[in-house]
PDB file of N, CA and C in Angstrom:
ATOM      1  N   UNK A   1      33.431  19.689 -30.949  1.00  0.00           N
ATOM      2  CA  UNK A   1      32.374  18.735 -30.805  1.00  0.00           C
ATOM      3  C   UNK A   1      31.372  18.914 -31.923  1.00  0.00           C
ATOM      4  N   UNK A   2      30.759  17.991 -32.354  1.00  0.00           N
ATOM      5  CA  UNK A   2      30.106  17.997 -33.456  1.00  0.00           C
ATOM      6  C   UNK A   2      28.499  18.367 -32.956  1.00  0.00           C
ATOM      7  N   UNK A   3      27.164  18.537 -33.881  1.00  0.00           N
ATOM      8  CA  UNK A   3      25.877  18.907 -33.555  1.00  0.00           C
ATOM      9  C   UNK A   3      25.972  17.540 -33.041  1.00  0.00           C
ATOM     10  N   UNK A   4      25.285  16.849 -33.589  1.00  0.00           N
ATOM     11  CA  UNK A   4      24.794  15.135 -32.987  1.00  0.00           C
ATOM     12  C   UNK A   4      25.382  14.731 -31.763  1.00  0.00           C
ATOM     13  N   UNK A   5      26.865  15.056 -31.277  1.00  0.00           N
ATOM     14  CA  UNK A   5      27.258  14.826 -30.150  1.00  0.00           C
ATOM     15  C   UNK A   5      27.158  15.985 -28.968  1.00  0.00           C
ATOM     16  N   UNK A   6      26.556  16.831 -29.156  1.00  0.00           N
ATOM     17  CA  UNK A   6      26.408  17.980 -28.211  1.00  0.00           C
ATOM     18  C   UNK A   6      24.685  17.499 -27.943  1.00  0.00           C
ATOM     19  N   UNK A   7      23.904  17.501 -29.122  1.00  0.00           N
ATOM     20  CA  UNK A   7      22.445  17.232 -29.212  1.00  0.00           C
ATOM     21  C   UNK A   7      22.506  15.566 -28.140  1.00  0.00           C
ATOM     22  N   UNK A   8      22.705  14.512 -29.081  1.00  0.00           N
ATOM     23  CA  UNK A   8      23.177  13.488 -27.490  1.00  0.00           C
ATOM     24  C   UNK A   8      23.624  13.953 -25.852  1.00  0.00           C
ATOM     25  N   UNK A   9      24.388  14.868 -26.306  1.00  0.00           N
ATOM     26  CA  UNK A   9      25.011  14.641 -24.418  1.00  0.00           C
ATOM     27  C   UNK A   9      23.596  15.801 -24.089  1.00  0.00           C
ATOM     28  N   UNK A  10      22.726  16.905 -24.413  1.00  0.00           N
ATOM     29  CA  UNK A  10      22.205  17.545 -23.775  1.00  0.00           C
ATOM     30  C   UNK A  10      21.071  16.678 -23.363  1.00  0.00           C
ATOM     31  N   UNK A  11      20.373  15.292 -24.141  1.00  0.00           N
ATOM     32  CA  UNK A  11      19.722  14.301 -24.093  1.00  0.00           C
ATOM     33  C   UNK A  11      20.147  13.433 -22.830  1.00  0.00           C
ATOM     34  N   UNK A  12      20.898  13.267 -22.776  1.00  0.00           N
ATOM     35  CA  UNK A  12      21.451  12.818 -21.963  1.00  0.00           C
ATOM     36  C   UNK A  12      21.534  13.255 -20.421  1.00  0.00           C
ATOM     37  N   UNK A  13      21.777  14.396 -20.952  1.00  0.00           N
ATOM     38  CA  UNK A  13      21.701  15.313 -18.990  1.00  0.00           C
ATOM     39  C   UNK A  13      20.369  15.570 -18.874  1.00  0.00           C
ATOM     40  N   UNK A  14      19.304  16.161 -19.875  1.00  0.00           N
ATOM     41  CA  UNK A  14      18.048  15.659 -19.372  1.00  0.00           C
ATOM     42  C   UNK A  14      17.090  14.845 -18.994  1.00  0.00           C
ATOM     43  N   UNK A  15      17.874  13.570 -19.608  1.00  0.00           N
ATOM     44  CA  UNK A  15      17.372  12.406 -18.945  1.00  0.00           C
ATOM     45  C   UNK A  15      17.978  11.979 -17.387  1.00  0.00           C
ATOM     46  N   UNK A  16      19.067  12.078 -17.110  1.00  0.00           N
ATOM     47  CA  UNK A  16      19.495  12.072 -15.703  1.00  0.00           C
ATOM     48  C   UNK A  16      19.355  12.682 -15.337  1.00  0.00           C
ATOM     49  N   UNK A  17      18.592  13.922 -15.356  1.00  0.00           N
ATOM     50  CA  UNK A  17      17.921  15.025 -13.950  1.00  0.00           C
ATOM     51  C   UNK A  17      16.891  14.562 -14.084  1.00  0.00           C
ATOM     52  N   UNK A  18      16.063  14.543 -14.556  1.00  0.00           N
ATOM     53  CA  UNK A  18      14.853  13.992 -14.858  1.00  0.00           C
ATOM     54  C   UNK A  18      14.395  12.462 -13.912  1.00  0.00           C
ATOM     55  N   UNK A  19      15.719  11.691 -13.944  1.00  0.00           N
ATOM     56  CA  UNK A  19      15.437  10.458 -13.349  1.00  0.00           C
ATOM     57  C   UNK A  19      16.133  10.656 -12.077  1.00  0.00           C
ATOM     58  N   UNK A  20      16.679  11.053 -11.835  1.00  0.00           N
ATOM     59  CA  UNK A  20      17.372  11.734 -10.111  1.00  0.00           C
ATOM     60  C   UNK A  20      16.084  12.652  -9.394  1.00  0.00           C
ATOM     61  N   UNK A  21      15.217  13.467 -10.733  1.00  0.00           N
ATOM     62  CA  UNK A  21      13.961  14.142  -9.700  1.00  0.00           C
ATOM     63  C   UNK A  21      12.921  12.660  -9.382  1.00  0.00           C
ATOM     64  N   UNK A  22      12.569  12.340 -10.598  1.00  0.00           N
ATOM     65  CA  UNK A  22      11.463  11.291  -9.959  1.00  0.00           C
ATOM     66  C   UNK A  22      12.014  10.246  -9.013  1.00  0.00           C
ATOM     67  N   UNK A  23      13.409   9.644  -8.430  1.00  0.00           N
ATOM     68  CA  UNK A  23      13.578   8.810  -7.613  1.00  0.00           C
ATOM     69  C   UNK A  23      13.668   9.655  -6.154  1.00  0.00           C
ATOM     70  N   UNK A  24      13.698  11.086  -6.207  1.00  0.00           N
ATOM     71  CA  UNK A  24      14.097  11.738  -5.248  1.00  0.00           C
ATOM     72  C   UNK A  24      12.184  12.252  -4.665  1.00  0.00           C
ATOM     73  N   UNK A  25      11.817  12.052  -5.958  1.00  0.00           N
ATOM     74  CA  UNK A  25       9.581  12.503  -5.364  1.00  0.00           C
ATOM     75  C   UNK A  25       9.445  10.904  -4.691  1.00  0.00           C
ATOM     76  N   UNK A  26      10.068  10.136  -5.316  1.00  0.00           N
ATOM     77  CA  UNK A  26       9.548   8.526  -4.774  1.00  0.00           C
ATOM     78  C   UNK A  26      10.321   8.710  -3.931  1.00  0.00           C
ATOM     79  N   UNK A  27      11.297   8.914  -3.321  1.00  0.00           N
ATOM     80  CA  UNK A  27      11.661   8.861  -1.732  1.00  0.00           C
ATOM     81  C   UNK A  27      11.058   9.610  -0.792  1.00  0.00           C
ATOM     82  N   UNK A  28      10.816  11.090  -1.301  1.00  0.00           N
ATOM     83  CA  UNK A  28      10.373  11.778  -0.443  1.00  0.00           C
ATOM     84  C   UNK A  28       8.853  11.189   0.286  1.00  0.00           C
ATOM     85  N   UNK A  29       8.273  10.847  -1.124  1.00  0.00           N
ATOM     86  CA  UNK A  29       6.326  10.813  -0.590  1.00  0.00           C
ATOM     87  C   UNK A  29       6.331   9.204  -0.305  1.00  0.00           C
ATOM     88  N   UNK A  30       7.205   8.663  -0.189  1.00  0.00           N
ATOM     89  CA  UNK A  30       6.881   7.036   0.759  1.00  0.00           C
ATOM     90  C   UNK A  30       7.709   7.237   2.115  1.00  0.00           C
ATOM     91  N   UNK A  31       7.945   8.625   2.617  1.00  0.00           N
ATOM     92  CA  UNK A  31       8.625   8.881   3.867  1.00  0.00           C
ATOM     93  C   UNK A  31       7.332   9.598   4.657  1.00  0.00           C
ATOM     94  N   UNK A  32       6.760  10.011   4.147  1.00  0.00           N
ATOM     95  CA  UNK A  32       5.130  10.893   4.182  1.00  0.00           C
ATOM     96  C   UNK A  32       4.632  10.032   5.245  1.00  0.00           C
ATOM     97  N   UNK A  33       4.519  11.219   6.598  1.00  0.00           N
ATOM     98  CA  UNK A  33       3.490   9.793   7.614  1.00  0.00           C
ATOM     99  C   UNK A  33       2.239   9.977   7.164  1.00  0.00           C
ATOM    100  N   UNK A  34       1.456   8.919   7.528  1.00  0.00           N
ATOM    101  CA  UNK A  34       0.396   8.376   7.282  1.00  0.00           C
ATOM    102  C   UNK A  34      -0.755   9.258   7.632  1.00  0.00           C
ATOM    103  N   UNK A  35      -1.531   9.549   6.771  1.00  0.00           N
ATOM    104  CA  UNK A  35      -3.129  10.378   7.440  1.00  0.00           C
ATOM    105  C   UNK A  35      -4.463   9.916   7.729  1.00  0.00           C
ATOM    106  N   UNK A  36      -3.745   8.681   8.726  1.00  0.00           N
ATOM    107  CA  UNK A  36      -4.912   7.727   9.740  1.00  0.00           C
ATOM    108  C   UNK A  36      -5.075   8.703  11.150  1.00  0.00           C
ATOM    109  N   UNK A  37      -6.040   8.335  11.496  1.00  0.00           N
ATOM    110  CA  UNK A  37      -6.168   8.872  12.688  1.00  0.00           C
ATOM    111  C   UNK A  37      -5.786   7.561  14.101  1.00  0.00           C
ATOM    112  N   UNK A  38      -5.041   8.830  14.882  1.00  0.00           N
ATOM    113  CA  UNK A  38      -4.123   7.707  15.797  1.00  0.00           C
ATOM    114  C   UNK A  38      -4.927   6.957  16.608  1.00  0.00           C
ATOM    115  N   UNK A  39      -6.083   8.093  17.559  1.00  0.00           N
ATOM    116  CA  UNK A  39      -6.676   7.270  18.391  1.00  0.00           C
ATOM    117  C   UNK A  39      -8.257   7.099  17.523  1.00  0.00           C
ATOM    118  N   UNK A  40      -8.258   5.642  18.252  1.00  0.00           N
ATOM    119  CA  UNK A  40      -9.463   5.076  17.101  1.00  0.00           C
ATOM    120  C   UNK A  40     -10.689   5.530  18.263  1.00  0.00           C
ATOM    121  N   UNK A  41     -10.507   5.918  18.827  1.00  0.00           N
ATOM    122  CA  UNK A  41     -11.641   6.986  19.823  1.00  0.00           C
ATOM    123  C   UNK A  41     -12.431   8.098  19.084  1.00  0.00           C
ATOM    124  N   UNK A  42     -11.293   8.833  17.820  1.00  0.00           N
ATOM    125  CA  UNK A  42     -11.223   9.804  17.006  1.00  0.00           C
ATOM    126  C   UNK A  42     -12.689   9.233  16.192  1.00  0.00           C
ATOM    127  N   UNK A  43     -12.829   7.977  15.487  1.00  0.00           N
ATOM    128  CA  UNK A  43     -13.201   7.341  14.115  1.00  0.00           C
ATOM    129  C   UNK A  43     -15.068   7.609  14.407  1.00  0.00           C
ATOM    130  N   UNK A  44     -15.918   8.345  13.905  1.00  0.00           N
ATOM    131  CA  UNK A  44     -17.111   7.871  14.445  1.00  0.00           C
ATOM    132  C   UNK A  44     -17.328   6.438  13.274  1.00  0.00           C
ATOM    133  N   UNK A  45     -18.259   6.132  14.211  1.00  0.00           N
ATOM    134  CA  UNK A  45     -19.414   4.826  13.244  1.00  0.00           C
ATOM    135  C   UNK A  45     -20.628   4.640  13.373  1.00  0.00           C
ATOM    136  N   UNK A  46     -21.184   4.137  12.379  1.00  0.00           N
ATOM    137  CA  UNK A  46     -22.566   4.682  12.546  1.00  0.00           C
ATOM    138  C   UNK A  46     -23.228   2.689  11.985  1.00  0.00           C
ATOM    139  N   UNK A  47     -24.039   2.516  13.002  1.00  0.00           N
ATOM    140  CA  UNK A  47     -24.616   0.934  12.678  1.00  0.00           C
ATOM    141  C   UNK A  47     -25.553   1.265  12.488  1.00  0.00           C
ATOM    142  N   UNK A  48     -25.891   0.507  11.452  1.00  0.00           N
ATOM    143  CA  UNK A  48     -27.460   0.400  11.055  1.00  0.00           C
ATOM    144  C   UNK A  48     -27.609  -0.879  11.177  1.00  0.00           C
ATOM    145  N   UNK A  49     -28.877  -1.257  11.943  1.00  0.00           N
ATOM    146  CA  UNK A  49     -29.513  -2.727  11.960  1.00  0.00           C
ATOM    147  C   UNK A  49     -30.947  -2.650  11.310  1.00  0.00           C
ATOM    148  N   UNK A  50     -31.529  -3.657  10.791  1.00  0.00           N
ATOM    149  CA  UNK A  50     -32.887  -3.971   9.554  1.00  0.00           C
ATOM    150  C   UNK A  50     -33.168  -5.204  10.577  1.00  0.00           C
ATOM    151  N   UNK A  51     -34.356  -5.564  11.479  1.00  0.00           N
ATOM    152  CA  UNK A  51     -34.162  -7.107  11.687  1.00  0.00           C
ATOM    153  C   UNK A  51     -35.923  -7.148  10.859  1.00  0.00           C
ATOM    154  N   UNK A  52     -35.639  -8.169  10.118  1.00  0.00           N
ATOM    155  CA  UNK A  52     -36.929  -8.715   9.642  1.00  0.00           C
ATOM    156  C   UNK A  52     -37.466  -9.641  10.028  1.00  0.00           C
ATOM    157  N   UNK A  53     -38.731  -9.938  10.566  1.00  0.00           N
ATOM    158  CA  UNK A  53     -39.509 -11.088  11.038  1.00  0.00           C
ATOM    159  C   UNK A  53     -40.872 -11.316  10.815  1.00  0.00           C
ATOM    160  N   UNK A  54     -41.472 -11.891  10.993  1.00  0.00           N
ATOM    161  CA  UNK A  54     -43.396 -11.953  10.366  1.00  0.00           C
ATOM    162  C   UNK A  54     -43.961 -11.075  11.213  1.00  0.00           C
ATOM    163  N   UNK A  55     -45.166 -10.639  10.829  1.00  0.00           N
ATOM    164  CA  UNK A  55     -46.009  -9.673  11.424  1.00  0.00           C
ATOM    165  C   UNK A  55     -45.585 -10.265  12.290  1.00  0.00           C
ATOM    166  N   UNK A  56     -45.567  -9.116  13.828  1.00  0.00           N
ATOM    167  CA  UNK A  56     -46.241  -9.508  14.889  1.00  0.00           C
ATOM    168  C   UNK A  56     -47.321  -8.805  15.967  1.00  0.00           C
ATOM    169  N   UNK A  57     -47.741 -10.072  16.361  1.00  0.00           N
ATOM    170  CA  UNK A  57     -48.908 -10.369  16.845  1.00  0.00           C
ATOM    171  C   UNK A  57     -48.637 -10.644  18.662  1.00  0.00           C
ATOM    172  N   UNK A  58     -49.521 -10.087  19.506  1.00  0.00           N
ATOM    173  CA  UNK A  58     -49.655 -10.760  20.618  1.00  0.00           C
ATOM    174  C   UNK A  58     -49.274 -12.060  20.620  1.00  0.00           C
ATOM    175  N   UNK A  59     -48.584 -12.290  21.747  1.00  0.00           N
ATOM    176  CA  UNK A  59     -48.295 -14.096  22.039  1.00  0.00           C
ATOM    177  C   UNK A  59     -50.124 -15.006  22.269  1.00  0.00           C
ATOM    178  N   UNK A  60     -49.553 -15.907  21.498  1.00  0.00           N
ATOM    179  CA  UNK A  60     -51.463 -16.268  21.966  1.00  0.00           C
ATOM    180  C   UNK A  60     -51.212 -18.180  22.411  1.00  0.00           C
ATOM    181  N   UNK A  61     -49.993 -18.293  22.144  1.00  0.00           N
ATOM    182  CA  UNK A  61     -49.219 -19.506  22.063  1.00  0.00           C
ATOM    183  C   UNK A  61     -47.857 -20.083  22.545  1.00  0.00           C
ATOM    184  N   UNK A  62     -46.994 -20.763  22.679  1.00  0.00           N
ATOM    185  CA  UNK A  62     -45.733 -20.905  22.843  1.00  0.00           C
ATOM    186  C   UNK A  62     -44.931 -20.502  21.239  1.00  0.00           C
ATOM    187  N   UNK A  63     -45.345 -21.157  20.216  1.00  0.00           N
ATOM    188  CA  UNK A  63     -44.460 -21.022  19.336  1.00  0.00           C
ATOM    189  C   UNK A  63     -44.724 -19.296  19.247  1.00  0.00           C
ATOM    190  N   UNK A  64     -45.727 -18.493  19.391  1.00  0.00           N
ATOM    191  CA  UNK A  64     -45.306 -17.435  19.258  1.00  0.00           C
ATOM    192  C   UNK A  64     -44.410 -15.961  20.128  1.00  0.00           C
ATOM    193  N   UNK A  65     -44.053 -16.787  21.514  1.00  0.00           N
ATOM    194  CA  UNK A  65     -43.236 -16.020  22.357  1.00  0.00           C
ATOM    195  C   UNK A  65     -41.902 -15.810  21.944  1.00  0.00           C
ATOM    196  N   UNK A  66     -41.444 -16.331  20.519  1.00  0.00           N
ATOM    197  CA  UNK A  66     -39.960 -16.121  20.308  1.00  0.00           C
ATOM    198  C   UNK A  66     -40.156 -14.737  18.800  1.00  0.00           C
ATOM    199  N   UNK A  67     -41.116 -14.567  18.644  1.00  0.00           N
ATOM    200  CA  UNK A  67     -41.110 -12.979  18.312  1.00  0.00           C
ATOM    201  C   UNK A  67     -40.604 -12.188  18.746  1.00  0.00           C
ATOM    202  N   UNK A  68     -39.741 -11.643  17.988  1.00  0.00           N
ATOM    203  CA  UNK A  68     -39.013  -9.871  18.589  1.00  0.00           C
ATOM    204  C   UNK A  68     -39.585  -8.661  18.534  1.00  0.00           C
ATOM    205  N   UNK A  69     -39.958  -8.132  19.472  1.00  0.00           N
ATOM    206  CA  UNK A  69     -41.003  -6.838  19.806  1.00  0.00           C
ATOM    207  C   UNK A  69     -39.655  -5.431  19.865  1.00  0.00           C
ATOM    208  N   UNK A  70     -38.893  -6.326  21.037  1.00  0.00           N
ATOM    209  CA  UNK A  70     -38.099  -4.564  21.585  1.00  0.00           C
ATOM    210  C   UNK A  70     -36.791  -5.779  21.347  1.00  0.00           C
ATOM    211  N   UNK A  71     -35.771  -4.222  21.200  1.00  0.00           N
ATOM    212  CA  UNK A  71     -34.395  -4.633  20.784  1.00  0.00           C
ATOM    213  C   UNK A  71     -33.546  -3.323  21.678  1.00  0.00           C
ATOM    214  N   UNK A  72     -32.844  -3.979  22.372  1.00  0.00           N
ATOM    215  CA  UNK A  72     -32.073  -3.054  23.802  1.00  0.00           C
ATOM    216  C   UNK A  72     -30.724  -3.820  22.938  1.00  0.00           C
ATOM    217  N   UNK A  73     -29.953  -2.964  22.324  1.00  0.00           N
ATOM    218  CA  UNK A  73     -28.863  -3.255  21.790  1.00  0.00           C
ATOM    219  C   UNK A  73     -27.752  -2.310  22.709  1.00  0.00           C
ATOM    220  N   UNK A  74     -26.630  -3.376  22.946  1.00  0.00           N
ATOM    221  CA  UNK A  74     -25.521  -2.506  23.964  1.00  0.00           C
ATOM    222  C   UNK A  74     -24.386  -2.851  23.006  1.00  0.00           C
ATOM    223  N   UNK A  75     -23.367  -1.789  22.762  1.00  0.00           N
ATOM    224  CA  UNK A  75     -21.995  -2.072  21.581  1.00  0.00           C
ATOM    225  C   UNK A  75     -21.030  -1.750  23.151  1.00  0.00           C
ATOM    226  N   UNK A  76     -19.931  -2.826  22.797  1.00  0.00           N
ATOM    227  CA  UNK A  76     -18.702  -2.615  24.031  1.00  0.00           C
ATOM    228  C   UNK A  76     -17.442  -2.298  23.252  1.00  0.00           C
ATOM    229  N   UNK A  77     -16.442  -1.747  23.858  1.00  0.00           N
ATOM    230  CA  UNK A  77     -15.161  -1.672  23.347  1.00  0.00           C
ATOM    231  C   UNK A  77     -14.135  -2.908  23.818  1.00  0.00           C
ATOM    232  N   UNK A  78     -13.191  -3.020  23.370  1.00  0.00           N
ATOM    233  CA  UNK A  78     -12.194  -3.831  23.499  1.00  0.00           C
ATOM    234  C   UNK A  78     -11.957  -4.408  25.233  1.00  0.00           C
ATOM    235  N   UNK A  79     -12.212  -3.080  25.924  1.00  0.00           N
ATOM    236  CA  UNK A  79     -12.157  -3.530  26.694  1.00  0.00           C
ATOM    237  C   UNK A  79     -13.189  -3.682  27.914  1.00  0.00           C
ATOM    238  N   UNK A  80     -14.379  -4.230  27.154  1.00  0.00           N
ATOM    239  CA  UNK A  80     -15.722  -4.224  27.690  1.00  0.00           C
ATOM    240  C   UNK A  80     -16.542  -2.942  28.505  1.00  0.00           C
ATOM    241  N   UNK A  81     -16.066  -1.629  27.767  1.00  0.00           N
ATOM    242  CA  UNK A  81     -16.728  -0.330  28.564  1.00  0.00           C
ATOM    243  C   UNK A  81     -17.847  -0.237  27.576  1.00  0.00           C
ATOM    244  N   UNK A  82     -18.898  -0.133  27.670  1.00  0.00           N
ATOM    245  CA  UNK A  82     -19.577   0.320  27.472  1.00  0.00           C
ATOM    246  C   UNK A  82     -20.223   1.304  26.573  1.00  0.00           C
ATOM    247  N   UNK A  83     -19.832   1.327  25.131  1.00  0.00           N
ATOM    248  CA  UNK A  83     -20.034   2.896  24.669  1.00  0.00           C
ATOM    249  C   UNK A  83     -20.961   3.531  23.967  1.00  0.00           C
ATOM    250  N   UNK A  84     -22.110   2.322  23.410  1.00  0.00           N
ATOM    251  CA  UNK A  84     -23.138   3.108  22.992  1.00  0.00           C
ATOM    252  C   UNK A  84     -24.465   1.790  23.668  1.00  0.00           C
ATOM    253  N   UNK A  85     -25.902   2.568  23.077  1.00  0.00           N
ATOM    254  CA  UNK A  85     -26.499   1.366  24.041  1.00  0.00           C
ATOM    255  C   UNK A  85     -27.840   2.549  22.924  1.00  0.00           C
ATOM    256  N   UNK A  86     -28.901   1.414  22.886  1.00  0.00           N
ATOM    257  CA  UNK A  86     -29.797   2.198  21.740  1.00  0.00           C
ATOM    258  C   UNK A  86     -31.416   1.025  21.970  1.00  0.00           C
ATOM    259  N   UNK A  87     -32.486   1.543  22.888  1.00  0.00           N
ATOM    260  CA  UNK A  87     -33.605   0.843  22.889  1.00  0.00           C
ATOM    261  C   UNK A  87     -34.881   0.960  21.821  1.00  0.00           C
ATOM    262  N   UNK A  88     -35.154  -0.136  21.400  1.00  0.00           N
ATOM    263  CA  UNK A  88     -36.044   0.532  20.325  1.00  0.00           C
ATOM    264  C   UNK A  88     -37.388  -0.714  19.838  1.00  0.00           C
ATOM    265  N   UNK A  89     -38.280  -0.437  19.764  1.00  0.00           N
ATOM    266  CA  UNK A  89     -39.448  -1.491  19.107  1.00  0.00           C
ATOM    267  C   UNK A  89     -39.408  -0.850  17.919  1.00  0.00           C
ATOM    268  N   UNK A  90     -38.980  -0.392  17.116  1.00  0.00           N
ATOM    269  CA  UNK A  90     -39.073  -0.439  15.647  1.00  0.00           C
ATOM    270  C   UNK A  90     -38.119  -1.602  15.062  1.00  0.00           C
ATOM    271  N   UNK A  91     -38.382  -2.324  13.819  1.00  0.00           N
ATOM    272  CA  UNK A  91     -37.270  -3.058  13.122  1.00  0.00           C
ATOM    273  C   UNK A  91     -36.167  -2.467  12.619  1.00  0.00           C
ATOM    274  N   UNK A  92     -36.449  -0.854  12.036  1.00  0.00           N
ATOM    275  CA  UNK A  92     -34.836  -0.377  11.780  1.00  0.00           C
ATOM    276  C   UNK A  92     -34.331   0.604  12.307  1.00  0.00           C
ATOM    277  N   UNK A  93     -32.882   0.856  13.297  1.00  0.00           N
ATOM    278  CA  UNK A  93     -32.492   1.314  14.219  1.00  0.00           C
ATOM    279  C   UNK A  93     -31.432   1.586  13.515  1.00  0.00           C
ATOM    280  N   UNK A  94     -30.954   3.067  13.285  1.00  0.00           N
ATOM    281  CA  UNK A  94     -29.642   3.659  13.705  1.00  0.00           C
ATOM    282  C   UNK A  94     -29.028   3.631  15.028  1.00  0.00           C
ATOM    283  N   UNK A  95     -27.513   3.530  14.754  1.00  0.00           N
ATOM    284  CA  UNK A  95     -26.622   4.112  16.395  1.00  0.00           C
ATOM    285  C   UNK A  95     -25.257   4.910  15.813  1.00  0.00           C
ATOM    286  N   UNK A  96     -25.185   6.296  16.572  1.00  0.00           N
ATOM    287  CA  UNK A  96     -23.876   7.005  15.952  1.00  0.00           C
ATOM    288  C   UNK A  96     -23.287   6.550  17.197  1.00  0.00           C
ATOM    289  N   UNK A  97     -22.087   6.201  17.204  1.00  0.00           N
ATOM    290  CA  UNK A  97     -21.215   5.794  18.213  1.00  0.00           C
ATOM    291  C   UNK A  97     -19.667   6.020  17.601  1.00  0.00           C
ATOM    292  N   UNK A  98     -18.621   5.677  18.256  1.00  0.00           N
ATOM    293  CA  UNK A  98     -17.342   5.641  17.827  1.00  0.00           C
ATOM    294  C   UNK A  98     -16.603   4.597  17.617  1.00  0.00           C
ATOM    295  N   UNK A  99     -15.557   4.315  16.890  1.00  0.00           N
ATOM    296  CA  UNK A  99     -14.807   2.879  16.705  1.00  0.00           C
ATOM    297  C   UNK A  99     -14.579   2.532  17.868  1.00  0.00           C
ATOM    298  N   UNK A 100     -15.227   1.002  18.142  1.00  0.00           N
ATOM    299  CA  UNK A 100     -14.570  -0.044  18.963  1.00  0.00           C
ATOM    300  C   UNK A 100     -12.947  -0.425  19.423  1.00  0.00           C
ATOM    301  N   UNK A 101     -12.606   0.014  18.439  1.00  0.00           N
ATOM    302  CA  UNK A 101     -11.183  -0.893  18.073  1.00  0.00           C
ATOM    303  C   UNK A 101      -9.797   0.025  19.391  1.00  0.00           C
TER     304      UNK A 101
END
């Protein structure tokens, strides 16, 4: 066998191991389960609400009884339980609670 044809075929076998490893990493890591979390009970969440509105003022009028003073916010799950609930007269309110879903 000559140099050039020994130098080819060793080219050659390193390119087909080479392409037998990377189709064999792409099989392996798209077989890889997933690193979601199963129960969405697991997930915390955290809401933030901002409500903005004009000063307010004592009601002294009708147009002014639709001012928002207090905010009794209730979050439900899917299947209407109950899971976080947060009372507050300030305009901006955190709630740590867990995924709905």
């Amino acid at each position: 066998m000559s140099t050039s044809t020994s130098f080819r075929l060793k080219v050659l076998t390193a390119l087909s191991l080479t392409t037998v490893l990377l189709i064999q990493a792409v099989i392996y890591t798209s077989c890889q389960q997933d690193t979601c979390i199963k129960d969405a009970k697991e997930a915390s969440a955290i809401i933030y609400l901002h409500v903005k509105s004009e000063q307010q003022t004592d009601a002294t009028t009708r147009v002014e009884e639709n001012l928002i003073k207090d905010l009794h916010i209730l979050i439900y799950d899917n299947n209407g339980n109950l899971i976080a609930q947060k009372y507050t007269t300030n305009s901006t309110v955190t709630i740590n609670t867990h995924s709905a879903t």
